[in-house]
Protein backbone atom coordinates (compact mmCIF):
# COMPACT_ATOMS: atom_id res chain seq x y z
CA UNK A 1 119.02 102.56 121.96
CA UNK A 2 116.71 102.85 124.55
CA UNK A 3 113.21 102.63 124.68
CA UNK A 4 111.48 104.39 127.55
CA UNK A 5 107.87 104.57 127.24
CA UNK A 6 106.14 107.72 128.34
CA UNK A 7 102.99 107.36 130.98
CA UNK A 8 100.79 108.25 127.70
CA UNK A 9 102.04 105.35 125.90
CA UNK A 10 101.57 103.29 128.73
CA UNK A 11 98.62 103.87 129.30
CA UNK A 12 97.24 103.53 125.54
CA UNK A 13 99.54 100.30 125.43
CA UNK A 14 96.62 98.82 128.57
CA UNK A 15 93.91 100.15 127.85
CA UNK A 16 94.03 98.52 124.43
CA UNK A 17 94.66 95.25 126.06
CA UNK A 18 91.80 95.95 128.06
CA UNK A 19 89.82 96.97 125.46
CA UNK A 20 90.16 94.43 123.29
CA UNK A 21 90.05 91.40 125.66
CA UNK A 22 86.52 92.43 126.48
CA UNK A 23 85.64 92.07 123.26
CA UNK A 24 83.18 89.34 122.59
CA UNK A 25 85.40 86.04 121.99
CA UNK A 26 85.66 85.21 118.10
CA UNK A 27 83.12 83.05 116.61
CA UNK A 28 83.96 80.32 114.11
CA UNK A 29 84.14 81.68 110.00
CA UNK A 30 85.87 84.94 109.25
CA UNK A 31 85.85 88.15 111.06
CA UNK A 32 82.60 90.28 110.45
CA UNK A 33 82.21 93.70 110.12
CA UNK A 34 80.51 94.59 113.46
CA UNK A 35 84.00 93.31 114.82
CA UNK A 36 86.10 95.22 112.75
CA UNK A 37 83.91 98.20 113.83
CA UNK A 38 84.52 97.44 117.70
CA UNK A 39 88.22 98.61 116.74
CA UNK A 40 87.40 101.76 115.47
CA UNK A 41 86.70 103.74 118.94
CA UNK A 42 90.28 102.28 119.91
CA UNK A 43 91.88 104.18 116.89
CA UNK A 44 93.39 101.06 115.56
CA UNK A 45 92.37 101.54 112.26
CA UNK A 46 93.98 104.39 111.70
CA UNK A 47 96.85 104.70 114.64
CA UNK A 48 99.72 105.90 111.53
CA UNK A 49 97.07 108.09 109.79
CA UNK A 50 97.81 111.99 110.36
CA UNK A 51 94.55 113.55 112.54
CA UNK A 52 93.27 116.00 110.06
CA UNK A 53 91.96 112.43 108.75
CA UNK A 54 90.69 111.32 111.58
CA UNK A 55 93.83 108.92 112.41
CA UNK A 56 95.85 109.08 115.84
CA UNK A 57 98.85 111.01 114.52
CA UNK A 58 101.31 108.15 115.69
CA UNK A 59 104.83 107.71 114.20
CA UNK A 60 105.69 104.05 113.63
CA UNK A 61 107.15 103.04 117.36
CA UNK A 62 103.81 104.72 118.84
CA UNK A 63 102.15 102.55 115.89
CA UNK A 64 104.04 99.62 116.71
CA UNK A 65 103.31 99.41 120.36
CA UNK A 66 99.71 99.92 120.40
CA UNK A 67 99.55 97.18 117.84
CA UNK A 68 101.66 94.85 119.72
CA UNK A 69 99.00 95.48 122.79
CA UNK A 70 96.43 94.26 119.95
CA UNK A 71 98.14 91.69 119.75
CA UNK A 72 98.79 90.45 123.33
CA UNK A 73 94.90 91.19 124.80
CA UNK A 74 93.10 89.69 121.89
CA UNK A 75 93.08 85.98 121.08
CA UNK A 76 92.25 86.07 117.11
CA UNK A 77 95.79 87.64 115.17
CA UNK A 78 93.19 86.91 112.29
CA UNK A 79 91.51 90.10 112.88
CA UNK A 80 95.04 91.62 114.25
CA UNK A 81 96.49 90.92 110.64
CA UNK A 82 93.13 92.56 109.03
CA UNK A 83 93.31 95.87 110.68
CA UNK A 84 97.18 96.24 110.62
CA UNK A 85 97.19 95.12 106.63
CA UNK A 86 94.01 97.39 106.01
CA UNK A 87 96.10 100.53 107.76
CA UNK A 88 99.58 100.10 106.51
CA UNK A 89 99.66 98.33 103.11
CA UNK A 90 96.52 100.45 102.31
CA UNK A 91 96.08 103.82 104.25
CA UNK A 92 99.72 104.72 104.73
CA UNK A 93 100.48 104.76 101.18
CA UNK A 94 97.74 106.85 100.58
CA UNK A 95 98.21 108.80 103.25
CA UNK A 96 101.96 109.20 102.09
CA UNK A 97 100.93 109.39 98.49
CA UNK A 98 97.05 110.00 97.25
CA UNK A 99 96.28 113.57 96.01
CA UNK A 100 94.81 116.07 98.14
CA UNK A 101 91.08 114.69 96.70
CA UNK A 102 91.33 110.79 97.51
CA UNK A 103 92.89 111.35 100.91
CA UNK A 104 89.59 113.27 102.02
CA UNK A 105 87.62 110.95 100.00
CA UNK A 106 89.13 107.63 101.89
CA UNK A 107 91.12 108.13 104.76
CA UNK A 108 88.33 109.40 107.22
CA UNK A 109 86.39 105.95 106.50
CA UNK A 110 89.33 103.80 106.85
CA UNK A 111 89.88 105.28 110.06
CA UNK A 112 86.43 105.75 111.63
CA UNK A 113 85.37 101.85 110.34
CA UNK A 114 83.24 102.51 108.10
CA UNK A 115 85.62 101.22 105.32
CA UNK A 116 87.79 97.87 105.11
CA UNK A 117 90.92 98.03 102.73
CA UNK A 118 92.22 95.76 101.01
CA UNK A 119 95.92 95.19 99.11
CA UNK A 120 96.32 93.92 95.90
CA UNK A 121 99.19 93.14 94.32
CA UNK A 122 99.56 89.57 94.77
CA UNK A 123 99.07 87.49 91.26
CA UNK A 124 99.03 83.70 90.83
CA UNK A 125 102.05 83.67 88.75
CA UNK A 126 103.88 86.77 90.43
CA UNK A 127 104.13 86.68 94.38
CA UNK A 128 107.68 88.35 95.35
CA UNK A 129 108.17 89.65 91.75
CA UNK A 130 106.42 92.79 91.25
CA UNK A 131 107.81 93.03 87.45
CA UNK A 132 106.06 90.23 86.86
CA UNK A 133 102.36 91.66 87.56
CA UNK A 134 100.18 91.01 83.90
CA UNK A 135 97.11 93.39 85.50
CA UNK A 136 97.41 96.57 83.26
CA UNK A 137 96.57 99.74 83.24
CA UNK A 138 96.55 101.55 80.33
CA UNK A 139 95.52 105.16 79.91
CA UNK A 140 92.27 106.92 78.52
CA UNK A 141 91.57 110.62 77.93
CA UNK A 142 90.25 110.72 81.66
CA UNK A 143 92.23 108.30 83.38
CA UNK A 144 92.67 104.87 82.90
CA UNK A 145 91.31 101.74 82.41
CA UNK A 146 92.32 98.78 84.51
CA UNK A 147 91.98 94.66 84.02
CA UNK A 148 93.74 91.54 85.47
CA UNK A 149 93.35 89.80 88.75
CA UNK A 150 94.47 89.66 91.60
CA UNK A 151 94.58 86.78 94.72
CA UNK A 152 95.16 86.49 98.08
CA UNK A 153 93.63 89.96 98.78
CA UNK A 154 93.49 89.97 102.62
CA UNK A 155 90.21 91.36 103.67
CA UNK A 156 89.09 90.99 100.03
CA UNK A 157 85.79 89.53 100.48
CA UNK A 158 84.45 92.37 102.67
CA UNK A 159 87.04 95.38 101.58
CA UNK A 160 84.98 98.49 100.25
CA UNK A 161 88.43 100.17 98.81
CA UNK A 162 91.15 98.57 97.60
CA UNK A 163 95.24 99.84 96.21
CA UNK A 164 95.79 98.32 93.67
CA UNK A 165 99.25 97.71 91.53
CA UNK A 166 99.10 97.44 88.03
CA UNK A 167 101.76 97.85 84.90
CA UNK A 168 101.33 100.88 83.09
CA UNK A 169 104.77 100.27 80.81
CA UNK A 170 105.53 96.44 80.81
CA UNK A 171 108.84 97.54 78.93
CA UNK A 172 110.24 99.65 81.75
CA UNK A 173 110.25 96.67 84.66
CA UNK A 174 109.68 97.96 87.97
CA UNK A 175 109.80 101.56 86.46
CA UNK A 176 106.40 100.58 84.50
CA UNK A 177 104.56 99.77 87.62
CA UNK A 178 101.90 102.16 89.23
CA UNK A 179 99.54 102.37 91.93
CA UNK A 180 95.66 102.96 91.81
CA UNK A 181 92.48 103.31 94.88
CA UNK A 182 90.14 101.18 93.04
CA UNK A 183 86.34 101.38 94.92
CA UNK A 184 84.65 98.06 95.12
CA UNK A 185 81.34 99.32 93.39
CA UNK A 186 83.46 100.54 90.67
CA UNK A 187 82.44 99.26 86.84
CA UNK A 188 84.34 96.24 85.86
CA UNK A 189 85.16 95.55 89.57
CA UNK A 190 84.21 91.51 90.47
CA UNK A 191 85.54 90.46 94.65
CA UNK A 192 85.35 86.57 94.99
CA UNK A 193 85.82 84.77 98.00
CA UNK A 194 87.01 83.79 100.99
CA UNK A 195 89.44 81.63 99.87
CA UNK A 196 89.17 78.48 101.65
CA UNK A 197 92.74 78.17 104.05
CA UNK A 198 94.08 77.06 107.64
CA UNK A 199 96.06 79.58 108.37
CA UNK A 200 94.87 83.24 109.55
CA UNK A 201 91.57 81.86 109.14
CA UNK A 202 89.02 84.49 110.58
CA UNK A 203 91.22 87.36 108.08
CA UNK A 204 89.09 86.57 104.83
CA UNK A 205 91.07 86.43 101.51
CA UNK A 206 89.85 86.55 97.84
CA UNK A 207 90.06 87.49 94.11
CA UNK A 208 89.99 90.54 92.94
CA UNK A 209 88.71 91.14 88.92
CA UNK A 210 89.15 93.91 87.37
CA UNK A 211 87.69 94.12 84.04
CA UNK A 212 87.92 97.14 81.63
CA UNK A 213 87.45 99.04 85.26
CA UNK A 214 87.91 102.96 84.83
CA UNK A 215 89.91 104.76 87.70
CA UNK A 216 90.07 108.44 87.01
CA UNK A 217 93.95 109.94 86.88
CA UNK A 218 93.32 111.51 90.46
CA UNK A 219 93.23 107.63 92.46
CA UNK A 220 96.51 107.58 91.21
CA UNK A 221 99.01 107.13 93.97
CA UNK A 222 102.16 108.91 92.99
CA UNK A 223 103.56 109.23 89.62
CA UNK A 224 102.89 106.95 87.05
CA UNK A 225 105.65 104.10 87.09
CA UNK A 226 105.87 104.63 90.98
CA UNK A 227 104.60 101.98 91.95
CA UNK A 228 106.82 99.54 92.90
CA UNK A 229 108.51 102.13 95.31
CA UNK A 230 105.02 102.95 96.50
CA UNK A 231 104.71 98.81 97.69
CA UNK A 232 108.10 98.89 99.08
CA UNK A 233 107.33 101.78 101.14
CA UNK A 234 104.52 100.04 102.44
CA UNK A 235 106.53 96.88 103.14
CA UNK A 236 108.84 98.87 105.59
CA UNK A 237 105.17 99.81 107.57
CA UNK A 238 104.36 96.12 107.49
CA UNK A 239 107.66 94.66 108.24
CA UNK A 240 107.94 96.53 111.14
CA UNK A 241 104.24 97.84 112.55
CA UNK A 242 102.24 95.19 111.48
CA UNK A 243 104.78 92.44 112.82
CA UNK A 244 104.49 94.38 116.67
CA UNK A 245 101.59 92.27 116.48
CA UNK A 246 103.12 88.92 116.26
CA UNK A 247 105.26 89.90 119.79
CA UNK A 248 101.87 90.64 121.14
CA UNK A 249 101.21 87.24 120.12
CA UNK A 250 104.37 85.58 121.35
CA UNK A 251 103.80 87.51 124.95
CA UNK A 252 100.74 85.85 125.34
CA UNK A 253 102.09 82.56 124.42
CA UNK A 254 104.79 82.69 126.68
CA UNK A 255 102.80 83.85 129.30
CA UNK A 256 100.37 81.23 129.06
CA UNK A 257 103.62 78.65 129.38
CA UNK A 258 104.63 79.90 132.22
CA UNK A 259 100.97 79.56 134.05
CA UNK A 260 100.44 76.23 132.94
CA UNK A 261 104.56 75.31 134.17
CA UNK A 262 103.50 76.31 137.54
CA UNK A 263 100.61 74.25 137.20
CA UNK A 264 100.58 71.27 135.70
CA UNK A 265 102.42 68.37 138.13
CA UNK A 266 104.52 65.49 136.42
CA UNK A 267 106.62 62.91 139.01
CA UNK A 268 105.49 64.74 142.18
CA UNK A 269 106.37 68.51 141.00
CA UNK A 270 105.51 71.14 138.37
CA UNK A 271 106.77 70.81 135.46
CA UNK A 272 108.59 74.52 134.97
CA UNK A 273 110.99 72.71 138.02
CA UNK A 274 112.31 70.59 135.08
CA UNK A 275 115.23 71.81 133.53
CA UNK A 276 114.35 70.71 130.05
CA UNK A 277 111.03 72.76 130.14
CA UNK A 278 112.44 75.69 132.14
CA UNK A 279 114.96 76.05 129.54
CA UNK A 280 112.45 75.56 127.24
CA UNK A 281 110.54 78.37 128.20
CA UNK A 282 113.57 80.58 129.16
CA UNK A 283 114.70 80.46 124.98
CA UNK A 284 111.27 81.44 124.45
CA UNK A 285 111.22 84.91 126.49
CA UNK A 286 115.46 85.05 124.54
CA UNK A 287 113.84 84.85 121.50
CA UNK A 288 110.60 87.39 122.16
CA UNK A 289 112.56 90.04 123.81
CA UNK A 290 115.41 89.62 121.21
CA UNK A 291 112.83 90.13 118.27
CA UNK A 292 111.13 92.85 120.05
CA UNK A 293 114.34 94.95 120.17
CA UNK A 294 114.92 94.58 116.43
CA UNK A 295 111.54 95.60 116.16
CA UNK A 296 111.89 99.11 117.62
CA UNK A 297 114.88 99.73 116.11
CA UNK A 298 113.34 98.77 112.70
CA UNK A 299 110.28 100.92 113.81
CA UNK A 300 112.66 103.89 114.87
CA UNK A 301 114.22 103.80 111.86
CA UNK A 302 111.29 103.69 109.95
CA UNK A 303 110.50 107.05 111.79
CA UNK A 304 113.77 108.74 110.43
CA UNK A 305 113.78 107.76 106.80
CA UNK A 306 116.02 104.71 106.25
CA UNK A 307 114.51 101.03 107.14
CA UNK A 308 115.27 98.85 104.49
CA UNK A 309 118.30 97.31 106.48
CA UNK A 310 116.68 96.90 109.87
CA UNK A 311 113.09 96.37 108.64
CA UNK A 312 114.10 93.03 106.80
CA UNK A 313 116.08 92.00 109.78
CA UNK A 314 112.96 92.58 112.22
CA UNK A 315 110.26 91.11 109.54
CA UNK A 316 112.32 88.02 109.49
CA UNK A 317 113.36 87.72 113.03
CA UNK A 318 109.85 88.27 114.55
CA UNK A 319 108.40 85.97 112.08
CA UNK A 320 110.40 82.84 112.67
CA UNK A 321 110.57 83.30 116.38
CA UNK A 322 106.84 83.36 116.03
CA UNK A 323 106.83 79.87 115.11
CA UNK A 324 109.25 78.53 116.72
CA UNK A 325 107.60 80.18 119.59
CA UNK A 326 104.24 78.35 118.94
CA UNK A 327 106.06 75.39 118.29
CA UNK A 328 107.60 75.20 121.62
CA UNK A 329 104.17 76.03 123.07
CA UNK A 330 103.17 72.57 121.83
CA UNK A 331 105.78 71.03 123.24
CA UNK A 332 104.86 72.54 127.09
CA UNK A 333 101.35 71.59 126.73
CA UNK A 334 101.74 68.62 124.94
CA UNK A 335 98.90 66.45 124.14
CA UNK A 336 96.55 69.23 125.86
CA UNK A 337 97.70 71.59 123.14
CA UNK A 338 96.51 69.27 120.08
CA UNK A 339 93.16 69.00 121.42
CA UNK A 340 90.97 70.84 118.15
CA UNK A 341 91.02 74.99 119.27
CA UNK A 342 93.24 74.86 121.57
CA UNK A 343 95.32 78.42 122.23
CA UNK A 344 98.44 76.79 121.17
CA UNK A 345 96.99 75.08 118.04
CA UNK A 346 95.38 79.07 116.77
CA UNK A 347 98.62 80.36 118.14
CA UNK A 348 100.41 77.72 115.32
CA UNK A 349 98.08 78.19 112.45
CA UNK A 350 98.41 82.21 112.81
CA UNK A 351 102.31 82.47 113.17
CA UNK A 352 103.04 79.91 110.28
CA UNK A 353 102.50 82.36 107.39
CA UNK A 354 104.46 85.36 108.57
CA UNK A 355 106.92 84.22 107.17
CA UNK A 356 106.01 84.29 104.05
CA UNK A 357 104.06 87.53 103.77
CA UNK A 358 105.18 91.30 103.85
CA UNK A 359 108.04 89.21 101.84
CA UNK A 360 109.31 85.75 102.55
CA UNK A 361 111.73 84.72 104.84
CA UNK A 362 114.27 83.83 101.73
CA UNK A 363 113.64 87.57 100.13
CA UNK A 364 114.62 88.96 103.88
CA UNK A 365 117.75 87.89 103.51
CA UNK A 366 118.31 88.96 100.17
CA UNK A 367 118.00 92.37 101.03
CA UNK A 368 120.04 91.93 103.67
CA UNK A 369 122.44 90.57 101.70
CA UNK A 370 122.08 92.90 99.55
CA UNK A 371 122.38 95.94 102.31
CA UNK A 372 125.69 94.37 103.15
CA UNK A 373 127.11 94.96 100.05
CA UNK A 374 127.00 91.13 98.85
């Protein structure tokens, strides 16, 4: 499977780099919102989002590749990780399944910046289990009412929309699962946070409370007890778009290698003239453009209808070569690289938990497994 990127794509693919690395450099704390709206006029927001919404129309390789550029030319994955989680755990499933009514509501504000989204489905006692969610929903004569909580909502603390999964039938499993747009100045509605952590640490995360919170039958997404296929679909987006921008990531890393192997002298010669950092480096570039081919493929087959397979494979195979990519980088620097900010360190802290969301590394190879027939 090849490939071949048209000059259009090319072009985007730079002048996203180019975009984004004069951007001013991230400040200490979280991301802020005049950041998030310095993305907007790129389309990144909104890349998968049809253009009647004001999205770019892209299918998920076109998707893919401008986030990877995202990626590569900007030195925070924090923010990265924030726009690609806003647009495809959040926008693509309503894009693929709000009504007519929410789509016009929301999409043209999660596109233009104006609106940061935020998933939530994560509970404290039900990560990878989505039958095991206890926030219900139950139904009223105009909708429903929703309560429970929710952690670990990525962009929480500043998200002005959020989808939220909640069990409307706890008897029917998975099947008793659906899938809401919940506004944040909706009644009942409580966002706490950031939650204090070390890894992604400029993409804020927080509670989300929902107490006694109507959401009229329209912010549905799908048919009730849809749900859980709802989240899955949006795990094949995120297991293959939103992971283009971890090779971003490892490009920069290795290119940054291969500078400082040129230039940094041990015994009388630069170091990349060693054969145990040469080799060192060399896995590196194996393991990024070996990942990066999964990707597309993942991303292609996202495009025609059938994922699952390849999107696990990709999600887990980026994901670890992300950090053992960073952890490598640490190992050409050395002591430079532990120095407190360094590239490499950021580079470390931001690959670490890929893989363990979009689905852990462990739950990848269940479905595979399971794909195979085991």
């Amino acid at each position: 499977m090849s490939f071949d990127w048209t000059a259009e794509q090319r072009a985007r693919y730079q002048n996203i780099i180019a975009a984004v690395r004069a951007l001013p450099a991230p400040a200490d704390g979280h991301f802020t919102r005049e950041e998030w709206r310095q993305c907007a006029p790129l389309g990144l927001p909104g890349l998968s989002v049809p253009t009647e919404y004001g999205g770019g129309g892209l299918d998920a390789v076109g998707a893919a590749h401008a986030m990877e550029a995202f990626g590569r030319g900007y030195p925070d994955m924090g923010l990265v990780f924030g726009v690609a989680a806003h647009l495809f755990a959040c926008a693509m499933p309503i894009t693929e399944h709000g009504t007519a009514e929410i789509r016009e509501r929301v999409l043209p504000r999660l596109c233009d910046g104006t609106w940061i989204a935020g998933n939530a489905i994560t509970e404290d006692e039900a990560g990878s289990d989505v039958t095991a969610l206890t926030t219900k929903a139950v139904r009223t004569p105009d909708g429903y009412r929703l309560s429970g909580e929710k952690s670990f909502v990525s962009n929480g603390p500043l998200a002005d929309v959020f989808v939220v999964y909640a069990t409307t039938d706890p008897d029917l499993g998975f099947l008793g699962v659906s899938a809401f747009v919940v506004e944040r100045d909706a009644p009942g509605v409580t966002v706490e946070g950031p939650l204090p952590k070390i890894v992604l640490a400029r993409c804020p995360a927080g509670r989300l409370r929902l107490a006694d919170t109507p959401v009229p039958e329209s912010a549905r997404l799908g048919a009730e007890g849809r749900g859980a296929a709802i989240f899955q679909s949006s795990m094949h987006w995120e297991r293959t778009c939103l992971f283009a921008g971890y090779l971003g990531l490892m490009d920069r890393v290795v290119q940054r290698c291969v500078a400082y192997a040129r230039e940094r002298r041990q015994f009388g010669a630069p170091i990349g003239s060693f054969q145990a950092v040469r080799h060192r480096i060399a896995d590196m570039k194996l393991r990024l453009e070996g990942a990066r081919s999964l990707l597309y493929r993942a991303c292609a087959a996202r495009d025609a209808g059938d994922a699952v397979l390849l999107a696990a494979l990709a999600k887990a195979a980026v994901s670890e070569a992300a950090v053992h990519t960073a952890t490598d980088a640490l190992q050409v620097f050395g002591a430079a690289a532990y120095l407190g900010g360094s590239p490499e360190e950021k580079a470390l802290l931001d690959a670490l938990p890929s893989t363990v969301f979009s689905g852990t590394s462990e739950m990848q190879r269940e479905i595979i497994g399971k794909e195979l027939g085991l």
